[in-house]
N, C-alpha and C. Protein backbone atom coordinates (compact mmCIF):
# COMPACT_ATOMS: atom_id res chain seq x y z
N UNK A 1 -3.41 -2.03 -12.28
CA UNK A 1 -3.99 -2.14 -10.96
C UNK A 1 -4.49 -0.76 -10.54
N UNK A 2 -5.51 -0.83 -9.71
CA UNK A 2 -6.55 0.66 -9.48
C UNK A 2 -5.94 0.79 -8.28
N UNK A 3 -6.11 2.21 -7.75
CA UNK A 3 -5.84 2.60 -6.86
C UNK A 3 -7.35 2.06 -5.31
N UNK A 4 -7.82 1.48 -6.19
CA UNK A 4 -9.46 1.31 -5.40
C UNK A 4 -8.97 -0.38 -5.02
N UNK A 5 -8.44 -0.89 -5.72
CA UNK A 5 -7.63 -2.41 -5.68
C UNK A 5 -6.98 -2.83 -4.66
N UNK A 6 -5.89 -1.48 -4.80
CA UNK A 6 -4.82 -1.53 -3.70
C UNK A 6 -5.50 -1.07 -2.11
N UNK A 7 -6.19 -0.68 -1.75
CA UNK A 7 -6.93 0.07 -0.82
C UNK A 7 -7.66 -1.19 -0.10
N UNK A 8 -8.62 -2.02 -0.84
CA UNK A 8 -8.98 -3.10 -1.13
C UNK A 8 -8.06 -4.17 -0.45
N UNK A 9 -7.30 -4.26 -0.72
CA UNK A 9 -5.90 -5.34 -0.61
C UNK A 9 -5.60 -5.03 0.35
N UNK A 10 -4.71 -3.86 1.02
CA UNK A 10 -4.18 -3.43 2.03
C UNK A 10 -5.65 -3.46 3.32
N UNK A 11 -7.24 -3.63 2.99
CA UNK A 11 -7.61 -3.18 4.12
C UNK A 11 -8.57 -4.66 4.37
N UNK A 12 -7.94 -5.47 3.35
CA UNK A 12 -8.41 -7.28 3.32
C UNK A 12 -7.02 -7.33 4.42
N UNK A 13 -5.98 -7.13 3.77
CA UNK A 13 -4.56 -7.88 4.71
C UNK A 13 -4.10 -7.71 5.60
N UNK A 14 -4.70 -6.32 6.22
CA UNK A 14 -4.48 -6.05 8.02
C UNK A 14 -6.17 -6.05 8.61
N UNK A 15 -6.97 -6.56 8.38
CA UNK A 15 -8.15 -6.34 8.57
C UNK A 15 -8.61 -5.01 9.07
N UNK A 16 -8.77 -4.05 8.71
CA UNK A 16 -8.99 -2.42 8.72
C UNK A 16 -10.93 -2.41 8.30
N UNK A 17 -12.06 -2.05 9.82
CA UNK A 17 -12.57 -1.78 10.02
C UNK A 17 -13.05 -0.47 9.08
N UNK A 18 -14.44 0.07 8.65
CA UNK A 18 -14.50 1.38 8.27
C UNK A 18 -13.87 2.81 9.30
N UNK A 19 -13.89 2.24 10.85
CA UNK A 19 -13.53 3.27 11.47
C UNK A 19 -11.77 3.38 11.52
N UNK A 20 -11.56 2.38 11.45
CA UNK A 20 -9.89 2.53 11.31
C UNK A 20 -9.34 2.95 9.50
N UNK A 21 -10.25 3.00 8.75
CA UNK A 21 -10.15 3.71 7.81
C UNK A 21 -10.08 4.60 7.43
N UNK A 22 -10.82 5.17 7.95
CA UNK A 22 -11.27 6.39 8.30
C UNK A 22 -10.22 7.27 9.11
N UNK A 23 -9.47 6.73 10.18
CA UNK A 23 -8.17 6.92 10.63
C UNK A 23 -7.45 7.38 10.32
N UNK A 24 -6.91 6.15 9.76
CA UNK A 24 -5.50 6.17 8.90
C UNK A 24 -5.52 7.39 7.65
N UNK A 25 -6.91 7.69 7.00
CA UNK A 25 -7.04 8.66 6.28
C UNK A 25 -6.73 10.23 7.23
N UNK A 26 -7.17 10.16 7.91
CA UNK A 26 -7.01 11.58 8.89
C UNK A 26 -5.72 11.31 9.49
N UNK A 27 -4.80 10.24 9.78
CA UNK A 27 -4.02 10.02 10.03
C UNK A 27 -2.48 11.15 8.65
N UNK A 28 -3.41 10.84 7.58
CA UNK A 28 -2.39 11.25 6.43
C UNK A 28 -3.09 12.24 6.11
N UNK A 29 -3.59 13.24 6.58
CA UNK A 29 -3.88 14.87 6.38
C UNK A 29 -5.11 14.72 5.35
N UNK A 30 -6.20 13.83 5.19
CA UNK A 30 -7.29 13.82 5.10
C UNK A 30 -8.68 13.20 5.49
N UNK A 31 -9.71 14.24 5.68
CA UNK A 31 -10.46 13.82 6.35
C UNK A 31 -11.33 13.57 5.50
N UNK A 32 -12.11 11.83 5.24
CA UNK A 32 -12.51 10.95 4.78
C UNK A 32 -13.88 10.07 5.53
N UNK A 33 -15.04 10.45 5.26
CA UNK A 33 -16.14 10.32 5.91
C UNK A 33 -16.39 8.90 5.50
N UNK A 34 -17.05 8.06 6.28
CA UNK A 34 -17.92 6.60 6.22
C UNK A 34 -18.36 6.63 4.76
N UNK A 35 -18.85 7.35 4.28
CA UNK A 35 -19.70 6.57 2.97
C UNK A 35 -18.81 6.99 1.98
N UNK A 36 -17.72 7.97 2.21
CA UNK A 36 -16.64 8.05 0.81
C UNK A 36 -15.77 6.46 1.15
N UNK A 37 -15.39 6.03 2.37
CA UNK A 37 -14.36 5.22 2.34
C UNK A 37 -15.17 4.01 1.56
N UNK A 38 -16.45 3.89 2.02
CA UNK A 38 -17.26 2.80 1.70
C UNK A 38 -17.48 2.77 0.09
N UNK A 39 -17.71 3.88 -0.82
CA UNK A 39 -17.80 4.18 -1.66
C UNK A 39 -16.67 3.59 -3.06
N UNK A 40 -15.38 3.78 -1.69
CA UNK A 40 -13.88 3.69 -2.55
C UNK A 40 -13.75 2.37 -2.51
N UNK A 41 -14.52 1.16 -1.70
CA UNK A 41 -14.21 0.22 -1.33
C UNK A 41 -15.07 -0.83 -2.19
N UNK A 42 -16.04 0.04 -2.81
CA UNK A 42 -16.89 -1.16 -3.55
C UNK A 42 -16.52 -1.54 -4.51
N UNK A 43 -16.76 -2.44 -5.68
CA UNK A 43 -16.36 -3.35 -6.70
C UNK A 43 -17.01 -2.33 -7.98
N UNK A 44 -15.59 -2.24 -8.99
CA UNK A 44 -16.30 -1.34 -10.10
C UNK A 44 -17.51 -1.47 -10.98
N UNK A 45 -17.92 -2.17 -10.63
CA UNK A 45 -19.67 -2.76 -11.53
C UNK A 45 -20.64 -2.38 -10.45
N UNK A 46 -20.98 -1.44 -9.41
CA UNK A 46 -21.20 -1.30 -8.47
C UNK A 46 -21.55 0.54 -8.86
N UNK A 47 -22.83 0.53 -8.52
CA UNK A 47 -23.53 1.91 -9.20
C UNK A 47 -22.97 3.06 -7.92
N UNK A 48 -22.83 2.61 -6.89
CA UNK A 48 -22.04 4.21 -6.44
C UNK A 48 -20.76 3.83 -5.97
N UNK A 49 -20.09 3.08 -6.65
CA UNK A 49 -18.52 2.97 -6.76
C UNK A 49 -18.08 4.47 -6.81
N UNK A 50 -16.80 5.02 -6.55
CA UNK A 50 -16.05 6.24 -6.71
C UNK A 50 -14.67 5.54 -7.12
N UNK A 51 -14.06 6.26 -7.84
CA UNK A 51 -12.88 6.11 -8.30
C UNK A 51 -11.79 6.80 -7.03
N UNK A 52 -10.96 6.29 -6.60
CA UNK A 52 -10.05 7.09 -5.48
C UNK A 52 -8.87 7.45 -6.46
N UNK A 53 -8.62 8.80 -6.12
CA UNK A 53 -7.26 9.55 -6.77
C UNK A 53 -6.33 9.24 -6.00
N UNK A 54 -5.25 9.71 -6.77
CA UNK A 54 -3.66 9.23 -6.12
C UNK A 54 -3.66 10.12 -5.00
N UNK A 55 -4.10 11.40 -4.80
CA UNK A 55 -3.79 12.44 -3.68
C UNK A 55 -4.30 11.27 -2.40
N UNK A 56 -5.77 11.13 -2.70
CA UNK A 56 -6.15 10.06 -1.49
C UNK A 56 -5.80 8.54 -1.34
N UNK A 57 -5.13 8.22 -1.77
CA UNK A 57 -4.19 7.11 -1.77
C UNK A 57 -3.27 7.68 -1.15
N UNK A 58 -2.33 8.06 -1.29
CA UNK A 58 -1.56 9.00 -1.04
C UNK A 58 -1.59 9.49 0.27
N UNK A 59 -2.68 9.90 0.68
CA UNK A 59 -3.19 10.65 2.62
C UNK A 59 -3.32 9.24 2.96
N UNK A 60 -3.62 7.89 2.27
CA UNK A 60 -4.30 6.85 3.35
C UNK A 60 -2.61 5.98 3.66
N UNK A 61 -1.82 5.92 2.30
CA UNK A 61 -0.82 5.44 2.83
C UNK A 61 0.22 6.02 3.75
N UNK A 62 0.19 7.57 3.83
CA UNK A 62 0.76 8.24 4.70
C UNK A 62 0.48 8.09 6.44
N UNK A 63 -1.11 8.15 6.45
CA UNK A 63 -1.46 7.38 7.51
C UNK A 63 -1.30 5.85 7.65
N UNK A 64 -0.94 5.15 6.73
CA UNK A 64 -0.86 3.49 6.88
C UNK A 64 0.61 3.79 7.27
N UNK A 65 1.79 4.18 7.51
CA UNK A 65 3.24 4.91 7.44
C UNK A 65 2.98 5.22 9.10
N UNK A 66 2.58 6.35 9.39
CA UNK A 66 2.14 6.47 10.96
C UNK A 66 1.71 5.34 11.82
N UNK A 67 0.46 5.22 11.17
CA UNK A 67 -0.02 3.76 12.07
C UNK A 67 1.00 2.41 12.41
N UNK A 68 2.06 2.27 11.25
CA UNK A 68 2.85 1.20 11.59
C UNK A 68 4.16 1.68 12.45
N UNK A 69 4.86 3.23 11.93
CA UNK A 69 6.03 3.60 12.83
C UNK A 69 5.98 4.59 13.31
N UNK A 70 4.85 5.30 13.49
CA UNK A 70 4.60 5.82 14.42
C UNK A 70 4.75 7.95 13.64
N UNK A 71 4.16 8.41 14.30
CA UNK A 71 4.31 10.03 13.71
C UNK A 71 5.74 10.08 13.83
N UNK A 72 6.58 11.29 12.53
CA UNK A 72 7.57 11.53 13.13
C UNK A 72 7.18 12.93 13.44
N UNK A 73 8.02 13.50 14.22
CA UNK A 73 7.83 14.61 15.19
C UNK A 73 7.97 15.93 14.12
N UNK A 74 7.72 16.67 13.84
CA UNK A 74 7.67 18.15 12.71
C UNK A 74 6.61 18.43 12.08
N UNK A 75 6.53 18.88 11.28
CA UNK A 75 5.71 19.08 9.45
C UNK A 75 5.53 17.44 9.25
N UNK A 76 4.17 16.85 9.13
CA UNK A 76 3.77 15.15 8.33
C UNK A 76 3.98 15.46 6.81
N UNK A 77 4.39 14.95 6.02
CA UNK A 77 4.40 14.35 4.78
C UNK A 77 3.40 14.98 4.40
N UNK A 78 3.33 15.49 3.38
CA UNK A 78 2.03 16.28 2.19
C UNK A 78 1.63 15.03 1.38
N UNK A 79 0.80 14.65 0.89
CA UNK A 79 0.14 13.47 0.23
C UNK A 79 0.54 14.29 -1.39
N UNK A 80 1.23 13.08 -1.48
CA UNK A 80 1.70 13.38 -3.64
C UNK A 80 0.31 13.52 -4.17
N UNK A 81 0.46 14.58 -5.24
CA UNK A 81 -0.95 14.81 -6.20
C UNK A 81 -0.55 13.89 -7.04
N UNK A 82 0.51 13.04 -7.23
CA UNK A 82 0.53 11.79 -8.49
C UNK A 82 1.58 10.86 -7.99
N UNK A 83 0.62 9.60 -8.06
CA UNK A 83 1.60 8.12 -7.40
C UNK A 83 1.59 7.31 -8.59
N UNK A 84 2.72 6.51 -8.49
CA UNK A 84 2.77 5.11 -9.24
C UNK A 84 4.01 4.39 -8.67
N UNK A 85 3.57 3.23 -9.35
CA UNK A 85 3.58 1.75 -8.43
C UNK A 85 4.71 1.62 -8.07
N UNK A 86 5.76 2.27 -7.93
CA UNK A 86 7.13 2.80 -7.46
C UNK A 86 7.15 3.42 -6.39
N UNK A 87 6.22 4.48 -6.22
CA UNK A 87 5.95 4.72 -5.10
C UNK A 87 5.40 4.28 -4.12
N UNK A 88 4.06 3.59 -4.30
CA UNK A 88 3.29 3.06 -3.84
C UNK A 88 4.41 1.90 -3.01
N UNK A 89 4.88 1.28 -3.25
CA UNK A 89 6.08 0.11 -3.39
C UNK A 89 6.84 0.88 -2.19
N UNK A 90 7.38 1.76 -2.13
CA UNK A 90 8.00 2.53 -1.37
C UNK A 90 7.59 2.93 0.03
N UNK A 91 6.47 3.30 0.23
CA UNK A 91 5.35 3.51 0.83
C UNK A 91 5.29 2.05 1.86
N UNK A 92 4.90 1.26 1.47
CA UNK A 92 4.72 -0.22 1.70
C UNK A 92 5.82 -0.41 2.21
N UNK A 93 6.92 -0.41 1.59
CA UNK A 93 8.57 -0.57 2.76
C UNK A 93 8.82 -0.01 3.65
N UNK A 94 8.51 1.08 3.55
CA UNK A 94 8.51 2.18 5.13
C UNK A 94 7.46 2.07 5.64
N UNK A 95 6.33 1.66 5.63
CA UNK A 95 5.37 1.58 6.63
C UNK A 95 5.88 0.29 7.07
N UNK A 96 5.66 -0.83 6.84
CA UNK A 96 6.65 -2.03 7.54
C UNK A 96 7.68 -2.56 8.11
N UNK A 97 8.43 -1.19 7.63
CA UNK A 97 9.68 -1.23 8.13
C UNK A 97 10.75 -2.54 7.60
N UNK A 98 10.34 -2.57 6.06
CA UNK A 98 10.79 -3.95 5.53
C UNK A 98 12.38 -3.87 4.71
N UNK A 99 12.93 -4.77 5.18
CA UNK A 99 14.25 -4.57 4.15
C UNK A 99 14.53 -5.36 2.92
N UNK A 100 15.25 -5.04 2.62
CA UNK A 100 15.21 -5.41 0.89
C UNK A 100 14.88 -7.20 0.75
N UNK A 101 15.65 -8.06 2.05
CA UNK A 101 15.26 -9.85 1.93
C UNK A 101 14.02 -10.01 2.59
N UNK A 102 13.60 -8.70 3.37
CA UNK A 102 12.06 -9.05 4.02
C UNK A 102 10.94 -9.01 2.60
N UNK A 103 11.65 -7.81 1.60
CA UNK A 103 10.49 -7.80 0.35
C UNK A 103 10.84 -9.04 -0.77
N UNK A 104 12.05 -9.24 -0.71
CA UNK A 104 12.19 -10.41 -1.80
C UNK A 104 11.61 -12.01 -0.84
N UNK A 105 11.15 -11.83 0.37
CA UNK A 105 10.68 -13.50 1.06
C UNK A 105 9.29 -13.18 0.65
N UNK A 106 8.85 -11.79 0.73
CA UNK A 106 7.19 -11.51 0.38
C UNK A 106 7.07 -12.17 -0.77
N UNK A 107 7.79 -11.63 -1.85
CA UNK A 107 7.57 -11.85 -3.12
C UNK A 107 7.70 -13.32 -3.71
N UNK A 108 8.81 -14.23 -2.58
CA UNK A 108 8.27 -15.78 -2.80
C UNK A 108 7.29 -15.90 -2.28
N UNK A 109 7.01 -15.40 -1.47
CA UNK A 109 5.54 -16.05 -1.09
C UNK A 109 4.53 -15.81 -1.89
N UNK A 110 4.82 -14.70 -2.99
CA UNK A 110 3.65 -15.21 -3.90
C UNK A 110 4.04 -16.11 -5.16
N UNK A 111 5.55 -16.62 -4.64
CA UNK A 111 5.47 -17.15 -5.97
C UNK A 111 6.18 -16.54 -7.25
N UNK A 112 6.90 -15.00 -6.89
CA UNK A 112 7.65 -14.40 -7.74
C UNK A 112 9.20 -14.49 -7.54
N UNK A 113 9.43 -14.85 -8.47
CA UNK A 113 11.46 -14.40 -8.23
C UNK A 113 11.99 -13.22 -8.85
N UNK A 114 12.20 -12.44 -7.82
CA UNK A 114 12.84 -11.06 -7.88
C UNK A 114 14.26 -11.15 -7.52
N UNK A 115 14.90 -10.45 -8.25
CA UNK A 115 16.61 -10.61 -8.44
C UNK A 115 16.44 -9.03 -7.25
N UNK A 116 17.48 -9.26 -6.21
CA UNK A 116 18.34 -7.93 -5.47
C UNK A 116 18.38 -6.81 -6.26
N UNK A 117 19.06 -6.88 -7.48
CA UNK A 117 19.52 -6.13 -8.39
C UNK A 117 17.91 -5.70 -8.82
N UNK A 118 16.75 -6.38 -9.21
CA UNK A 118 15.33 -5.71 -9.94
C UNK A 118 15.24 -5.14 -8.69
N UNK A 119 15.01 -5.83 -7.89
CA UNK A 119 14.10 -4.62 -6.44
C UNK A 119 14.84 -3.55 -6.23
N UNK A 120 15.99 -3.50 -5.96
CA UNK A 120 16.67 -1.89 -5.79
C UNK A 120 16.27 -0.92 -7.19
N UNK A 121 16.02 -1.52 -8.35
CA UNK A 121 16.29 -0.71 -9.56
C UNK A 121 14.71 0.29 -9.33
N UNK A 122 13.71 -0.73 -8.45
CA UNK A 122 12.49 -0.13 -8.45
C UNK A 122 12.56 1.33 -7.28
N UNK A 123 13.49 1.65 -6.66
CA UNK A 123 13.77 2.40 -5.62
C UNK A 123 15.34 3.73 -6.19
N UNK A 124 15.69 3.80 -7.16
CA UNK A 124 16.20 4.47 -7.63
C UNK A 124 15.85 5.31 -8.24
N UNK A 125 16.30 6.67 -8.44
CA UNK A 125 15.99 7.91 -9.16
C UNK A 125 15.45 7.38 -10.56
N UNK A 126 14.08 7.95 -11.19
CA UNK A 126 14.09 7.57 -12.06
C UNK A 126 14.50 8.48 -13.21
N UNK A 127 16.15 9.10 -12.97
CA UNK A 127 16.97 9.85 -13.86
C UNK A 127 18.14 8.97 -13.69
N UNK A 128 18.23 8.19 -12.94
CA UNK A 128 18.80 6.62 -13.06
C UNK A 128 18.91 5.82 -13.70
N UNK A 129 19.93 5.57 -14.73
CA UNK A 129 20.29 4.52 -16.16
C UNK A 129 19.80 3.26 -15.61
N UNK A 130 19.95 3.10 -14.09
CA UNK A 130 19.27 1.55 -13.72
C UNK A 130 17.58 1.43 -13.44
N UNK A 131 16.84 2.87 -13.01
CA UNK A 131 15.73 2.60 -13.06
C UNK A 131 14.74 1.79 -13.56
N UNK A 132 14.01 0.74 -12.96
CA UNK A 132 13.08 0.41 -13.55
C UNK A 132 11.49 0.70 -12.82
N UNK A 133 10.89 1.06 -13.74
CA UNK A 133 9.06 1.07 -13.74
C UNK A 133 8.68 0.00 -13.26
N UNK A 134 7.72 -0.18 -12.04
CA UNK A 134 7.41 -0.81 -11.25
C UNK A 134 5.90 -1.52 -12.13
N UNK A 135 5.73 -2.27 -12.59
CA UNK A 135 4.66 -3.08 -13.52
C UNK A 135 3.69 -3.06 -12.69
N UNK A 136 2.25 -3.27 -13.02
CA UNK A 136 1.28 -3.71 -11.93
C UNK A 136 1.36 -5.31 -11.67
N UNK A 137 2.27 -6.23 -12.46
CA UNK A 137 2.00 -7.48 -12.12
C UNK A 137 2.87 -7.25 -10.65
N UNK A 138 4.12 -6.83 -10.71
CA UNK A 138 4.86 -6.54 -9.42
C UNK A 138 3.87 -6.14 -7.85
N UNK A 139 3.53 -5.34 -8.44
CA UNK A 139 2.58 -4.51 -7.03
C UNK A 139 1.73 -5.58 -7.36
N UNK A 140 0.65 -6.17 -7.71
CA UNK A 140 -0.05 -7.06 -7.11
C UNK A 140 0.19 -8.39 -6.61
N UNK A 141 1.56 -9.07 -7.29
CA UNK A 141 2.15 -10.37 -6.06
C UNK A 141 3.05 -9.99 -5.06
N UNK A 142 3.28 -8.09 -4.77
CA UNK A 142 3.72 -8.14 -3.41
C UNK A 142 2.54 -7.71 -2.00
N UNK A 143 1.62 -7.56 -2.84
CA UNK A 143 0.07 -7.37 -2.07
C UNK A 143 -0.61 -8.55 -1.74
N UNK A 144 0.13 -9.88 -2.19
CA UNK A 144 -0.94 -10.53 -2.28
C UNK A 144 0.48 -11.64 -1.47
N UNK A 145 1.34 -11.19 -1.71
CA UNK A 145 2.82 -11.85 -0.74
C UNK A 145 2.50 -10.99 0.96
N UNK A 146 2.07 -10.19 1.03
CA UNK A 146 1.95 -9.41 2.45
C UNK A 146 0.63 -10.19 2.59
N UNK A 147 -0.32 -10.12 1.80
CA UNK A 147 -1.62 -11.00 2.46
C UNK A 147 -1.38 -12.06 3.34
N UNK A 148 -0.52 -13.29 2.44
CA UNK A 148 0.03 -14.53 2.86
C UNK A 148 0.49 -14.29 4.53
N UNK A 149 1.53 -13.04 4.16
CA UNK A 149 2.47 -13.03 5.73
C UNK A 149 1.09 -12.69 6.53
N UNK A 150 0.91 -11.32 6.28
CA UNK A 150 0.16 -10.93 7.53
C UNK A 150 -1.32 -11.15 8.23
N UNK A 151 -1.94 -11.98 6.95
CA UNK A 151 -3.86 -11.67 6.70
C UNK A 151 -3.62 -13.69 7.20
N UNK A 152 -3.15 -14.38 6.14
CA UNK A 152 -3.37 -15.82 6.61
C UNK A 152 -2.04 -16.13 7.77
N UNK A 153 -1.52 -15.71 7.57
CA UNK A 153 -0.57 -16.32 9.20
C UNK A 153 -0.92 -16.01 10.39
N UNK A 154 -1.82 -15.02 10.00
CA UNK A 154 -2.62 -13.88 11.88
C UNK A 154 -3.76 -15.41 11.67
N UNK A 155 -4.58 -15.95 10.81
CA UNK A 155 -5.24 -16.75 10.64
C UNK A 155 -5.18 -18.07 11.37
N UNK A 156 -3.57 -18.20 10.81
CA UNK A 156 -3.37 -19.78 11.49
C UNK A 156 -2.94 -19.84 12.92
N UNK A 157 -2.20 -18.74 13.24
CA UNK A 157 -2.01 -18.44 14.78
C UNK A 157 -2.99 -18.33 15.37
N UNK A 158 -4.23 -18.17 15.28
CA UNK A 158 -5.49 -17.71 16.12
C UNK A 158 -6.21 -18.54 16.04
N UNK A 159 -5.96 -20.51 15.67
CA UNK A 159 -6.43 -21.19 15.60
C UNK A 159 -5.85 -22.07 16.72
């Protein structure tokens, strides 16, 4: 899964405007102009596609983190020069403020069965005999389990 995917996903499932994109990026200590966000957002067969790095992934989920609980008060979070889907995963729980049966109801909702025991292993040191590497099949049925909650249930309520 691309980091251009996830960006994609997250700004299909809260419906995120280019200007609230743009935000949430300055929100996480970078400043991210209209035609880069637009750029990051197009489909890779797509002649001025850009590839987005983990650093800017990284500033947008830091601002997606603010936007949901708010600044905390000091020094903001420095955006990691290298993410993976462990983190990313991480990221996603603290911006929602989700606990461990709020991420395993996501994950039925797409249809996955995650054991207590796998989801914590994804949140452990990975100098941790229990660690496990977060797969991209994982990160994309809990992206697509938050769609369900938040993108089609805002749907059916507003009907």
């Amino acid at each position: 899964m691309t980091n251009n995917d996830i960006i994609r996903q997250l700004r299909y499932t809260f419906d995120y405007n280019d200007d609230k994109m743009m935000e949430l990026f300055a929100s996480g200590a970078l400043e991210a102009s209209r035609a880069q966000v637009c750029d990051w957002l197009k489909k890779e067969d797509d002649d001025s596609h850009v590839k987005i790095e983990d650093k800017e992934l990284a500033a947008f989920l830091n601002g997606f983190i603010n936007e949901k609980r708010g600044k905390k008060e000091g020094a903001q979070m420095r955006p990691e020069d290298r993410l993976n889907n462990n983190i990313i995963l991480r990221k996603l729980k603290i911006a929602l403020n989700l606990q461990d049966n709020d991420m395993l109801d996501i994950f039925d909702l797409a249809n996955m069965r995650v054991s207590k025991h796998e989801l914590s292993s994804f949140f452990r040191n990975p100098s941790q005999r229990q660690y496990r590497k977060c797969n991209d099949q994982f990160l994309r049925n809990f992206l697509y389990g938050l769609q369900i909650k938040y993108r089609d249930n805002a749907k059916v309520e507003n009907q």
